[in-house]
PDB file of N, CA and C in Angstrom:
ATOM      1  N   UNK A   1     142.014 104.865  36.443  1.00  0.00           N
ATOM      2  CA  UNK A   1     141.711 106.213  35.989  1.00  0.00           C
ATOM      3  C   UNK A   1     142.894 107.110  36.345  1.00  0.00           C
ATOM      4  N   UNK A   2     143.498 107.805  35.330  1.00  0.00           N
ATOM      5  CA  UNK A   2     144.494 108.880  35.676  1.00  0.00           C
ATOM      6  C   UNK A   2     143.817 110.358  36.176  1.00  0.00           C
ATOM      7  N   UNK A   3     144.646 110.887  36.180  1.00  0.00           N
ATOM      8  CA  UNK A   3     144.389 112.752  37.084  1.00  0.00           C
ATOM      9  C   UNK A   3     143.914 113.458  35.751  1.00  0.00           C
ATOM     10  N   UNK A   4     144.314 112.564  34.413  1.00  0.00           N
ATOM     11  CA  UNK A   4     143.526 113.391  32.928  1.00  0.00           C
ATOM     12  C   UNK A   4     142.223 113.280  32.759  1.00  0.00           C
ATOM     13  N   UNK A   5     141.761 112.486  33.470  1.00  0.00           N
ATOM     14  CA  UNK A   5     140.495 111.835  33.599  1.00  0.00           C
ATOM     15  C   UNK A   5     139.549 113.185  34.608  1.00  0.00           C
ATOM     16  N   UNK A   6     140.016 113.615  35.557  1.00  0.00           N
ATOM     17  CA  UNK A   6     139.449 115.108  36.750  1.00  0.00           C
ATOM     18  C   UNK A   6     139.580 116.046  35.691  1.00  0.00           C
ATOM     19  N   UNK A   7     138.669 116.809  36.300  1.00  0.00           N
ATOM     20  CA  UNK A   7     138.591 118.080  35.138  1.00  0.00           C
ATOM     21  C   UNK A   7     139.271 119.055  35.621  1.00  0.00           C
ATOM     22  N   UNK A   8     140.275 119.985  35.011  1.00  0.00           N
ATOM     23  CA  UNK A   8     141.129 121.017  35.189  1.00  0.00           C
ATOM     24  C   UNK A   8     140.896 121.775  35.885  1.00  0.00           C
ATOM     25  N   UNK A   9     142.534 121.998  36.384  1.00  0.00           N
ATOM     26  CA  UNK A   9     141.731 123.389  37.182  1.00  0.00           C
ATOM     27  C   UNK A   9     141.903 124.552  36.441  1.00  0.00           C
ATOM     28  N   UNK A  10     141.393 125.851  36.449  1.00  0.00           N
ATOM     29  CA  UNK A  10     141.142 127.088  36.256  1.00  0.00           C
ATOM     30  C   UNK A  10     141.865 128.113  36.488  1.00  0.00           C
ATOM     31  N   UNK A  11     142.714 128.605  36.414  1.00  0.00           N
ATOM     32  CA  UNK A  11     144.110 129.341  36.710  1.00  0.00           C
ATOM     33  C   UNK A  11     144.169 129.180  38.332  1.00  0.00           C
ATOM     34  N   UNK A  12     144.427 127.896  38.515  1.00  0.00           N
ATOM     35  CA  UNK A  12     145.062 127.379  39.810  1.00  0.00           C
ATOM     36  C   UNK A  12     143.842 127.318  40.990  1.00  0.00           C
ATOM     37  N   UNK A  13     142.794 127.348  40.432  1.00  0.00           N
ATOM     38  CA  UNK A  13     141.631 127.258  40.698  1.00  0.00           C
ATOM     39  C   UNK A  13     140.485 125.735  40.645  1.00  0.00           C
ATOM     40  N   UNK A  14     140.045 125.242  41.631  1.00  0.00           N
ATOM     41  CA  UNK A  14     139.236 124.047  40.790  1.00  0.00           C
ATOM     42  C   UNK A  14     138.292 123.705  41.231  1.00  0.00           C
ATOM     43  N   UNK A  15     137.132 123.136  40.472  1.00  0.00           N
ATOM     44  CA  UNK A  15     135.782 123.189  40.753  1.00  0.00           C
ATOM     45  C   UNK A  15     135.336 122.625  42.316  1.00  0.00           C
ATOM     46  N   UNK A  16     134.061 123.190  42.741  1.00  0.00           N
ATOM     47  CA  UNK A  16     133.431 123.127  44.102  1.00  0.00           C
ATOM     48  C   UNK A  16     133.851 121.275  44.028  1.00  0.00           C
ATOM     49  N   UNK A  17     133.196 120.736  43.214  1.00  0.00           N
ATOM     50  CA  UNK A  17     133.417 119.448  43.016  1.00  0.00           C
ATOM     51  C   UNK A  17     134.440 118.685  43.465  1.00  0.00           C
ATOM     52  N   UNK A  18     135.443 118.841  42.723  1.00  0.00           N
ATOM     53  CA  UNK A  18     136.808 118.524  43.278  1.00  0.00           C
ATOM     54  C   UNK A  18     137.215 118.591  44.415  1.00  0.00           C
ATOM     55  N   UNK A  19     136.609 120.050  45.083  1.00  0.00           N
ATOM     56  CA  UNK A  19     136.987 120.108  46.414  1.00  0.00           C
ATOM     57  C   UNK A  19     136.296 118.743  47.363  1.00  0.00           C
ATOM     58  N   UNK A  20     135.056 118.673  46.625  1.00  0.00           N
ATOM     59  CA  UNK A  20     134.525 117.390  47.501  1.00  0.00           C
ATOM     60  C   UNK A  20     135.462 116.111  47.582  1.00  0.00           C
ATOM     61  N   UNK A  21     135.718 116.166  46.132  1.00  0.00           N
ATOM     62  CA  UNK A  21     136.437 114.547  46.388  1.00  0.00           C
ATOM     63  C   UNK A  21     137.896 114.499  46.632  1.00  0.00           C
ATOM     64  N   UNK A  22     138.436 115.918  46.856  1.00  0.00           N
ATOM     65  CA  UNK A  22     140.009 115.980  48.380  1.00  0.00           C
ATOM     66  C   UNK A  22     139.128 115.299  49.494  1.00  0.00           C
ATOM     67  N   UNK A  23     138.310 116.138  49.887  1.00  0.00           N
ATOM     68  CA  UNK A  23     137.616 115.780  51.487  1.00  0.00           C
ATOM     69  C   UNK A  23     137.442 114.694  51.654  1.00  0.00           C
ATOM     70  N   UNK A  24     136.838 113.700  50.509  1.00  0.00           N
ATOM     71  CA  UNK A  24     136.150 112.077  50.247  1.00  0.00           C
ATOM     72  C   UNK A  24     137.618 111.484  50.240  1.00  0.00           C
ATOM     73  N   UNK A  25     138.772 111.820  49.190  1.00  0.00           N
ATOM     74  CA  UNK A  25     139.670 111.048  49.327  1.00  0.00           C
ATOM     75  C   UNK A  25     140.299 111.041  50.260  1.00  0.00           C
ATOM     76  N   UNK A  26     140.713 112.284  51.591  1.00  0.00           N
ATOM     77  CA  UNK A  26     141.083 112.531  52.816  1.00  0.00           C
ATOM     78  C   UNK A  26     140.864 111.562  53.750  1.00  0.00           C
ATOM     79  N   UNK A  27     139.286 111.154  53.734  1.00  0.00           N
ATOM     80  CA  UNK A  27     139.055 110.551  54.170  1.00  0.00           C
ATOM     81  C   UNK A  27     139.161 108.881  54.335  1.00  0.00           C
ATOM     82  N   UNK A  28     139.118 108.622  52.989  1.00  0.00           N
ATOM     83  CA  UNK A  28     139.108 107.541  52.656  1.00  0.00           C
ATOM     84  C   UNK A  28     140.852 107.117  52.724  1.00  0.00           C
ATOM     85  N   UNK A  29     141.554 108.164  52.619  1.00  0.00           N
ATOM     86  CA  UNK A  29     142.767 107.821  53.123  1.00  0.00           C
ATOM     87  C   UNK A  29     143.204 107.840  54.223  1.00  0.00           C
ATOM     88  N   UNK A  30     142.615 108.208  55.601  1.00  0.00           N
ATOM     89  CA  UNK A  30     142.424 108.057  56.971  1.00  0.00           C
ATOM     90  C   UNK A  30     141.946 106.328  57.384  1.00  0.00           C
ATOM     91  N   UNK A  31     141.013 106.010  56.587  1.00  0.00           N
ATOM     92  CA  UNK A  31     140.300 104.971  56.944  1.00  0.00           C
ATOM     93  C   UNK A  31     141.268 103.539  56.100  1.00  0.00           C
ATOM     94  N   UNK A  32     142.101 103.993  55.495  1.00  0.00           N
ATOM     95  CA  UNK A  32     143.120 102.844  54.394  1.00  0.00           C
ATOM     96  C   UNK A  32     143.417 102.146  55.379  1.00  0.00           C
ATOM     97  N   UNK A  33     142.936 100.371  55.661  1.00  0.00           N
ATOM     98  CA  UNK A  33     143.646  99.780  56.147  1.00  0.00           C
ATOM     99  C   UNK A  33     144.876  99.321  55.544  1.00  0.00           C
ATOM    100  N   UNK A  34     145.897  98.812  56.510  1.00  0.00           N
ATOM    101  CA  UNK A  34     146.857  98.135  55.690  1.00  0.00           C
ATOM    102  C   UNK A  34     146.730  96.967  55.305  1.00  0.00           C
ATOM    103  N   UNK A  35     147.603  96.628  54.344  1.00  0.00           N
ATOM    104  CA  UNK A  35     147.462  95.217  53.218  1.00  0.00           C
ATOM    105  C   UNK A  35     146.136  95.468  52.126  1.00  0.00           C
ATOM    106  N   UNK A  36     145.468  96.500  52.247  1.00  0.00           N
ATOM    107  CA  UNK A  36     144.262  96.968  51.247  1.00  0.00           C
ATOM    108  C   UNK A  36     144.558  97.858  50.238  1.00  0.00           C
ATOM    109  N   UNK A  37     143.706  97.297  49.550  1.00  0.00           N
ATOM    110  CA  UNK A  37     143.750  97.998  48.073  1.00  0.00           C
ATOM    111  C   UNK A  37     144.127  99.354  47.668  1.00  0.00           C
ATOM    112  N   UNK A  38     144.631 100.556  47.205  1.00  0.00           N
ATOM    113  CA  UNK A  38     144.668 102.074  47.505  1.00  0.00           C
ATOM    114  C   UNK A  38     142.728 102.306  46.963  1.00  0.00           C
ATOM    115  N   UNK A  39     142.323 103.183  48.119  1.00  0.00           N
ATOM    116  CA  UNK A  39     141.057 103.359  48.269  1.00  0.00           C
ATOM    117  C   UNK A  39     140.603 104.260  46.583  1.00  0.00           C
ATOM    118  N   UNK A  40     139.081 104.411  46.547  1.00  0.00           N
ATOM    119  CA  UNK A  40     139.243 105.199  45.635  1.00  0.00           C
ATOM    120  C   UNK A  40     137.519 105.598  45.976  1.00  0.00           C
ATOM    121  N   UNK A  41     137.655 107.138  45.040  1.00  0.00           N
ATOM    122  CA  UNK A  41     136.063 107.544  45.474  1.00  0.00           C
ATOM    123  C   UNK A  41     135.601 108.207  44.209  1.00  0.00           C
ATOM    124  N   UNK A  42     133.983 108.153  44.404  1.00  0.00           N
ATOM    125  CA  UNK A  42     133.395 108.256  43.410  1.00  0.00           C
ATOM    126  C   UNK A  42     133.639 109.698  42.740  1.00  0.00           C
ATOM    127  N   UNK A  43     133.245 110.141  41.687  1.00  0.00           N
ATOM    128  CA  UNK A  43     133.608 111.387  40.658  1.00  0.00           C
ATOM    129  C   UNK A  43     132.562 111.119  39.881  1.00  0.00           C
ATOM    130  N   UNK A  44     131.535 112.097  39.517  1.00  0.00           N
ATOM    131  CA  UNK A  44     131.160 111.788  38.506  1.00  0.00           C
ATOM    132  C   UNK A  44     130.464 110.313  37.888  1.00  0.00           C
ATOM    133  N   UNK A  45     130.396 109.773  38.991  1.00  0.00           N
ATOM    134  CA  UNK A  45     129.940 108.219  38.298  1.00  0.00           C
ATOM    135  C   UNK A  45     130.849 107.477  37.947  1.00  0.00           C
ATOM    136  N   UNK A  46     132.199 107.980  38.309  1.00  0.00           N
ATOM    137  CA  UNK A  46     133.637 106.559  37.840  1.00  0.00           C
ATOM    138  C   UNK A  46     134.216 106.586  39.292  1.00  0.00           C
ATOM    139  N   UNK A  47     134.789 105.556  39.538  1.00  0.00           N
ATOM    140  CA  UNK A  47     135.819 105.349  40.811  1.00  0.00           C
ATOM    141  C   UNK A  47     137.019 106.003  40.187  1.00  0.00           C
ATOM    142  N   UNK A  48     137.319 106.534  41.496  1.00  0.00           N
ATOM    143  CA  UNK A  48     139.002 107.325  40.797  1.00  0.00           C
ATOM    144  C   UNK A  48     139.678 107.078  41.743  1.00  0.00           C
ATOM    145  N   UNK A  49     141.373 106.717  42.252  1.00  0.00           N
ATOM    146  CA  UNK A  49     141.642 106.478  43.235  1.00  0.00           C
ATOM    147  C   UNK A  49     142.374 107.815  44.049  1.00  0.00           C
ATOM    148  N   UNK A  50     142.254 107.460  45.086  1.00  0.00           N
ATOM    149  CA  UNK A  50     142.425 108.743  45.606  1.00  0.00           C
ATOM    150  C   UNK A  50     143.773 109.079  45.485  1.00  0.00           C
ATOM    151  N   UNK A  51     145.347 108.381  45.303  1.00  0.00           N
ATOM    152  CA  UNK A  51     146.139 109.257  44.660  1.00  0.00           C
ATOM    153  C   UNK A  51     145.696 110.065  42.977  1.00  0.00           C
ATOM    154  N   UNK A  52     145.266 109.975  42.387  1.00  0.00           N
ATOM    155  CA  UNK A  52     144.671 110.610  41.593  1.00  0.00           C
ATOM    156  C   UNK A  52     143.948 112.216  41.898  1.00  0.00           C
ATOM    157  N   UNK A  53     143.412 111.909  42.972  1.00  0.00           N
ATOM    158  CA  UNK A  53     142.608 113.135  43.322  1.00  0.00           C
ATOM    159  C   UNK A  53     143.595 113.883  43.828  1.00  0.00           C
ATOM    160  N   UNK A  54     144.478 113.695  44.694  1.00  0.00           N
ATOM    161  CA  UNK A  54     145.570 114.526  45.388  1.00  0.00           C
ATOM    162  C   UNK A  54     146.861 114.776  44.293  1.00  0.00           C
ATOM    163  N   UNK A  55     146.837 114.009  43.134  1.00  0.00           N
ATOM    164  CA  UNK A  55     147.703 114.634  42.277  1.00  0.00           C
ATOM    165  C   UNK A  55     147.343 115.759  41.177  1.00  0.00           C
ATOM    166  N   UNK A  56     145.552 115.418  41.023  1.00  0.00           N
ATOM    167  CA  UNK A  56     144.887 116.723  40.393  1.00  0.00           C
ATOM    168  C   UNK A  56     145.296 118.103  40.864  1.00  0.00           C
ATOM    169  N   UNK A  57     145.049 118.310  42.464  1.00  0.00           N
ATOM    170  CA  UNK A  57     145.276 119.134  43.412  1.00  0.00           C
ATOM    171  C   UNK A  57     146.456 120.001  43.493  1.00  0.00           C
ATOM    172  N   UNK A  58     147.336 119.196  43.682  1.00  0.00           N
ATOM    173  CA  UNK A  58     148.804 119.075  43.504  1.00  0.00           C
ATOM    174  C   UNK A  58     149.235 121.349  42.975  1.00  0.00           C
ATOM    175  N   UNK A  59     148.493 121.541  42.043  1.00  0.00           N
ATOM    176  CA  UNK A  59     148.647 122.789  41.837  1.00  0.00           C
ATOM    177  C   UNK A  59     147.153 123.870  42.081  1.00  0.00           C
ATOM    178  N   UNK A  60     146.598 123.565  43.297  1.00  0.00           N
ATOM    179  CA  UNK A  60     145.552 123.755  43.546  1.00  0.00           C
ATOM    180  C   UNK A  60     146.025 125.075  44.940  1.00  0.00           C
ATOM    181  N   UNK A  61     145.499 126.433  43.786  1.00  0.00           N
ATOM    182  CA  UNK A  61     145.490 127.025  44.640  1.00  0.00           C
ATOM    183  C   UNK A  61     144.731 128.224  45.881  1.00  0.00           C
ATOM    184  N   UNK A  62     143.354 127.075  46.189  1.00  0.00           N
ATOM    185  CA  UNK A  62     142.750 127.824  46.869  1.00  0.00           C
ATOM    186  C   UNK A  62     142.835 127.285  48.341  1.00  0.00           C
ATOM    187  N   UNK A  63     142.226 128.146  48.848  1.00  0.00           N
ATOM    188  CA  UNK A  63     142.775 128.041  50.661  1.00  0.00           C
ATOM    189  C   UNK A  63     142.453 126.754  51.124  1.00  0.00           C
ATOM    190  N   UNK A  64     142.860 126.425  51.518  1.00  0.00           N
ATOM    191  CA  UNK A  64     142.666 125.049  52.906  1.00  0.00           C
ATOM    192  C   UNK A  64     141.388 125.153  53.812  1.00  0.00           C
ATOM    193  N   UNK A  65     140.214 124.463  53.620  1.00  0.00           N
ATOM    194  CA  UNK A  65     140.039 124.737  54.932  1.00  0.00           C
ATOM    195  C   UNK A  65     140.190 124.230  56.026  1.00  0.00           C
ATOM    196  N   UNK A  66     139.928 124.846  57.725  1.00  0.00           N
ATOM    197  CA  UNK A  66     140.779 124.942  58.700  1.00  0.00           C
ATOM    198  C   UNK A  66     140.921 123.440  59.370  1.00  0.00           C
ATOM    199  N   UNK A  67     139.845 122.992  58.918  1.00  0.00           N
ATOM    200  CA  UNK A  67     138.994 121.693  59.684  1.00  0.00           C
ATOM    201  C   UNK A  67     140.001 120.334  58.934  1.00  0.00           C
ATOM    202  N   UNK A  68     140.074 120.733  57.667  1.00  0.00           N
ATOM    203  CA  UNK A  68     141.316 120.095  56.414  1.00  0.00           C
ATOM    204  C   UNK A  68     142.601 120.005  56.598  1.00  0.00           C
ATOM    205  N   UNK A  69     142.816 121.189  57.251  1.00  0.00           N
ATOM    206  CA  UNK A  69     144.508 121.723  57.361  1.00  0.00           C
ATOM    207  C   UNK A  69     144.849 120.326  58.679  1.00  0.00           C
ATOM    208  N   UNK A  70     143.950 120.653  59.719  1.00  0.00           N
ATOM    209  CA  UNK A  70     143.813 120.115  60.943  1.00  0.00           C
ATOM    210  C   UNK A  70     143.748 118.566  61.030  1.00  0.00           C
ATOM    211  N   UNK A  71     142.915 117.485  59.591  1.00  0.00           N
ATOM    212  CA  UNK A  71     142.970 116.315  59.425  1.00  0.00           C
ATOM    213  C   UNK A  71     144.463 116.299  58.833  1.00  0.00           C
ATOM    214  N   UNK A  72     145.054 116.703  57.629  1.00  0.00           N
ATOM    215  CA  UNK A  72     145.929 116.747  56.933  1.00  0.00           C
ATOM    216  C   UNK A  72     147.341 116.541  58.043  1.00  0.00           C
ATOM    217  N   UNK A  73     147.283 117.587  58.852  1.00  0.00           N
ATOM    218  CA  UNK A  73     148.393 118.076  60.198  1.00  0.00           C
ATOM    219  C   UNK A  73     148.698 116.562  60.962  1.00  0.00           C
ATOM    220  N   UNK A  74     147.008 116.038  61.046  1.00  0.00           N
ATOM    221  CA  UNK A  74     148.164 115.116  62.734  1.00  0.00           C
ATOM    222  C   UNK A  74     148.010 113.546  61.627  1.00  0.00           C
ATOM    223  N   UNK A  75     147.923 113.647  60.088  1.00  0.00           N
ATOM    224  CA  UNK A  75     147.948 112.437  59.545  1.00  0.00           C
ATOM    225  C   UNK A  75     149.603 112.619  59.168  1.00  0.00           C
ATOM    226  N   UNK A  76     150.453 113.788  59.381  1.00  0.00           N
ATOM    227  CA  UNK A  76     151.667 114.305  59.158  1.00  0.00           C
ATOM    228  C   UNK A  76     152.277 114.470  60.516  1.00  0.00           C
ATOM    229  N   UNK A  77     151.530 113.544  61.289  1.00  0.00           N
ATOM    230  CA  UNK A  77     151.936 113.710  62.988  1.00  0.00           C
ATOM    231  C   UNK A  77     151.885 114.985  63.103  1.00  0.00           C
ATOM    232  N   UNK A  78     151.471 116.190  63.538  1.00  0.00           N
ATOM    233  CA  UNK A  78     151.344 117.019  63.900  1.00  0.00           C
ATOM    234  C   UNK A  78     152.527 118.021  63.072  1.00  0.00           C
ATOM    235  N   UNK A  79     152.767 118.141  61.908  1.00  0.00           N
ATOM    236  CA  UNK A  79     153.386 118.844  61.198  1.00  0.00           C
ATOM    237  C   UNK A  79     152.653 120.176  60.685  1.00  0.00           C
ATOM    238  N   UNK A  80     153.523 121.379  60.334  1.00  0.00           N
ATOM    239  CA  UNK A  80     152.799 122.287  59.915  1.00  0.00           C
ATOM    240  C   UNK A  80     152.950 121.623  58.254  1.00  0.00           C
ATOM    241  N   UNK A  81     151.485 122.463  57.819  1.00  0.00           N
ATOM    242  CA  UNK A  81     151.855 122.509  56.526  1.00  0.00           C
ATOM    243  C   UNK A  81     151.637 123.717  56.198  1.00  0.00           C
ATOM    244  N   UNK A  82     152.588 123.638  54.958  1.00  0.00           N
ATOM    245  CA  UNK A  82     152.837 124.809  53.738  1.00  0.00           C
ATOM    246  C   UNK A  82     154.134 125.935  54.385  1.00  0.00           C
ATOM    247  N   UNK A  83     154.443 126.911  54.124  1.00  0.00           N
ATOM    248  CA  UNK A  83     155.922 127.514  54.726  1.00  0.00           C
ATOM    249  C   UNK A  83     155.081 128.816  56.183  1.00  0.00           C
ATOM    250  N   UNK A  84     153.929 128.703  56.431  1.00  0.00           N
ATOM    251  CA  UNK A  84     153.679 129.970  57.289  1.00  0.00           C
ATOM    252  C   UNK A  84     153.741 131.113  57.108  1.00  0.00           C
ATOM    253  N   UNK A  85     153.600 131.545  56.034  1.00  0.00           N
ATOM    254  CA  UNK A  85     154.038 132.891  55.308  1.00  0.00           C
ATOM    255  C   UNK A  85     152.546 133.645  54.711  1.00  0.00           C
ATOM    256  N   UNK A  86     151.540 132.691  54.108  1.00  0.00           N
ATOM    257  CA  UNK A  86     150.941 132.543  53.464  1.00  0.00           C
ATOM    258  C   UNK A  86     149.894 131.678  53.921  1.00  0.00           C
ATOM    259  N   UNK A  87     148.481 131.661  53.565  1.00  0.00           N
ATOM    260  CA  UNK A  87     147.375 131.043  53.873  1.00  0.00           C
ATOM    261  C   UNK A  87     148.056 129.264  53.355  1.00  0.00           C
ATOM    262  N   UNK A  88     147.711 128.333  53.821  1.00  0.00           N
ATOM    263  CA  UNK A  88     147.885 127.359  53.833  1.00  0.00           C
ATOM    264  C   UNK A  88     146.970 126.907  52.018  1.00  0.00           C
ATOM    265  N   UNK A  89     147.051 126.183  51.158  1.00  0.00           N
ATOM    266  CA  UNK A  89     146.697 126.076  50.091  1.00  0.00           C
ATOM    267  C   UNK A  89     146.196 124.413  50.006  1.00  0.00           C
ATOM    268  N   UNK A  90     145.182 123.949  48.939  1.00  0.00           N
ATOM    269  CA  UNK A  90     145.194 122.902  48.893  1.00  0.00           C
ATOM    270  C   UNK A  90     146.330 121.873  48.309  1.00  0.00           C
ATOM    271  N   UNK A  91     147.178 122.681  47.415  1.00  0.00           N
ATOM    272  CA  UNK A  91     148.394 122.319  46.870  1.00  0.00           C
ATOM    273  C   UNK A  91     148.926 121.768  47.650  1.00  0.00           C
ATOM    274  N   UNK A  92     149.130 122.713  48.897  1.00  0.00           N
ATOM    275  CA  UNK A  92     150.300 122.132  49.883  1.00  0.00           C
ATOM    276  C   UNK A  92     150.099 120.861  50.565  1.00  0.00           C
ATOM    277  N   UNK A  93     148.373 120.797  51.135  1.00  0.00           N
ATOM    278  CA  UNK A  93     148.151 119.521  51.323  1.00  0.00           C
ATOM    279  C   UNK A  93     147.756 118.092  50.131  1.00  0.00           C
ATOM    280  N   UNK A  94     147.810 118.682  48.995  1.00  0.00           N
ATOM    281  CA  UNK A  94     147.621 117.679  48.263  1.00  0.00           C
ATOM    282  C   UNK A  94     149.064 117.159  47.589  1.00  0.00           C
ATOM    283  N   UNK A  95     150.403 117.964  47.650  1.00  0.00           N
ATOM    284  CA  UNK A  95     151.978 117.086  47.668  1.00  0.00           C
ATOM    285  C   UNK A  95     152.202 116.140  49.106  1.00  0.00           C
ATOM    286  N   UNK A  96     151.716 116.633  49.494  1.00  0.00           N
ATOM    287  CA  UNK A  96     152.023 115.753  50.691  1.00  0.00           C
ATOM    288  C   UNK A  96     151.197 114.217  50.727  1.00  0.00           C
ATOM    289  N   UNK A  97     149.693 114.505  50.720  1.00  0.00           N
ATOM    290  CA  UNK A  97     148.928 113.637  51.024  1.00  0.00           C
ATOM    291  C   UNK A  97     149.236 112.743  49.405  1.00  0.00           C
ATOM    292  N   UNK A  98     149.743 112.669  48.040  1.00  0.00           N
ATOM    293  CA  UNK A  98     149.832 112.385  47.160  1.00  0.00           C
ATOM    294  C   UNK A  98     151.053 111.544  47.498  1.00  0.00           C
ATOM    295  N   UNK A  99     152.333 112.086  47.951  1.00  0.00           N
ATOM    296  CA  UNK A  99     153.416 111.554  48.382  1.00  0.00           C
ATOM    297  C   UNK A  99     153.347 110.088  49.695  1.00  0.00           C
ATOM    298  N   UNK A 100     152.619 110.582  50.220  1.00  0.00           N
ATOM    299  CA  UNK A 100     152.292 109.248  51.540  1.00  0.00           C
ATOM    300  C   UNK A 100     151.604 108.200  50.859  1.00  0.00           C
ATOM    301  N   UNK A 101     150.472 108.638  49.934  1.00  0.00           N
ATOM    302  CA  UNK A 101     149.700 107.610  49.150  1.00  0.00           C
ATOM    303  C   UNK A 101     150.653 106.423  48.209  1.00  0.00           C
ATOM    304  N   UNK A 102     151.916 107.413  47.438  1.00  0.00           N
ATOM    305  CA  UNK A 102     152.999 106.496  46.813  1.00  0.00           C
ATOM    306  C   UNK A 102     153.796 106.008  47.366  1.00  0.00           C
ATOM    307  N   UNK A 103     154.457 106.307  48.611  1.00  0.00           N
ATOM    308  CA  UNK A 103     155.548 105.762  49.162  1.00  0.00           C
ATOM    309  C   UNK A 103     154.243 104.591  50.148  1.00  0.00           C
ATOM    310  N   UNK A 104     153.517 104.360  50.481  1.00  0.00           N
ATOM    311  CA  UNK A 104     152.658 102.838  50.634  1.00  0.00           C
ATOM    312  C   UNK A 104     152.197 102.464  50.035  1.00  0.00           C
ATOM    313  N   UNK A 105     152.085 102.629  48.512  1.00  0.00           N
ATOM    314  CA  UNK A 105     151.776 102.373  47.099  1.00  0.00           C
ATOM    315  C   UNK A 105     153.477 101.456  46.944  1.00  0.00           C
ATOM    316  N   UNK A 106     154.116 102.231  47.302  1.00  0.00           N
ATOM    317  CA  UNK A 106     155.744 101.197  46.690  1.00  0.00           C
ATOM    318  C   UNK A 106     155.750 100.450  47.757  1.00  0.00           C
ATOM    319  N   UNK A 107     155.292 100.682  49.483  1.00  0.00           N
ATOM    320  CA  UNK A 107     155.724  99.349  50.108  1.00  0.00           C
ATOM    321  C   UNK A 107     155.177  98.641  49.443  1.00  0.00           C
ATOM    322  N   UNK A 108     153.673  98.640  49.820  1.00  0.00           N
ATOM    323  CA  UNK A 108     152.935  97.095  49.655  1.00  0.00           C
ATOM    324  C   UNK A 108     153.103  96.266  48.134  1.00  0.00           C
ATOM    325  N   UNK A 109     154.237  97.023  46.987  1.00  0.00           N
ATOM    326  CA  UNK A 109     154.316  96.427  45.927  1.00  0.00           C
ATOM    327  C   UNK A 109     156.172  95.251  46.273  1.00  0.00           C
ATOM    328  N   UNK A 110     156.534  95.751  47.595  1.00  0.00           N
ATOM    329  CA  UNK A 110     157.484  94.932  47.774  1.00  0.00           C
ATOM    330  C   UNK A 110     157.552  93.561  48.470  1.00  0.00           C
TER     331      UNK A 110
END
């Protein structure tokens, strides 16, 4: 399933829904063992994998929440995210968490 497959967001806006399945794929990307499959979580009644969900996101711009920012942070070893200027966004954690998902998406294809 591609990210055409999630339903749009709304002038940088995106449904309560979606927000669930960042949190589900967050998770499920916490729990990724290695040598395993890239995880994927339910939507709607289809499996979607969770780079998918974090590339929907990707221009997602409503706030973080704090509890999110805080899983997101120490899976980035204790990195800030987003520039500190500005409320932290799901965008910011969904380039990141999208980016970690592909670069162990290209190891385990080597």
């Amino acid at each position: 399933m591609t990210t055409r497959q999630l339903p749009a967001l709304h002038e940088g806006h995106a449904p309560v829904m979606l927000h669930g399945a960042f949190d589900e794929a967050l998770e499920a990307y916490q729990d990724w063992a290695p040598g395993a499959d890239e995880p994927q979580v339910e939507f709607e009644g289809r499996l979607v994998p969770i780079s998918s969900v974090f590339g929907r996101m990707r221009t997602c711009t409503d706030i973080l929440p704090w509890r999110v920012q805080s899983d997101v942070s120490a899976l980035m070893g204790g990195a800030s995210i987003g520039n500190g200027e500005k409320p932290t966004t799901y965008a910011d954690a969904a380039i990141l968490l999208r980016s970690i998902c592909v670069e162990r998406l290209r190891k385990a294809m080597q």
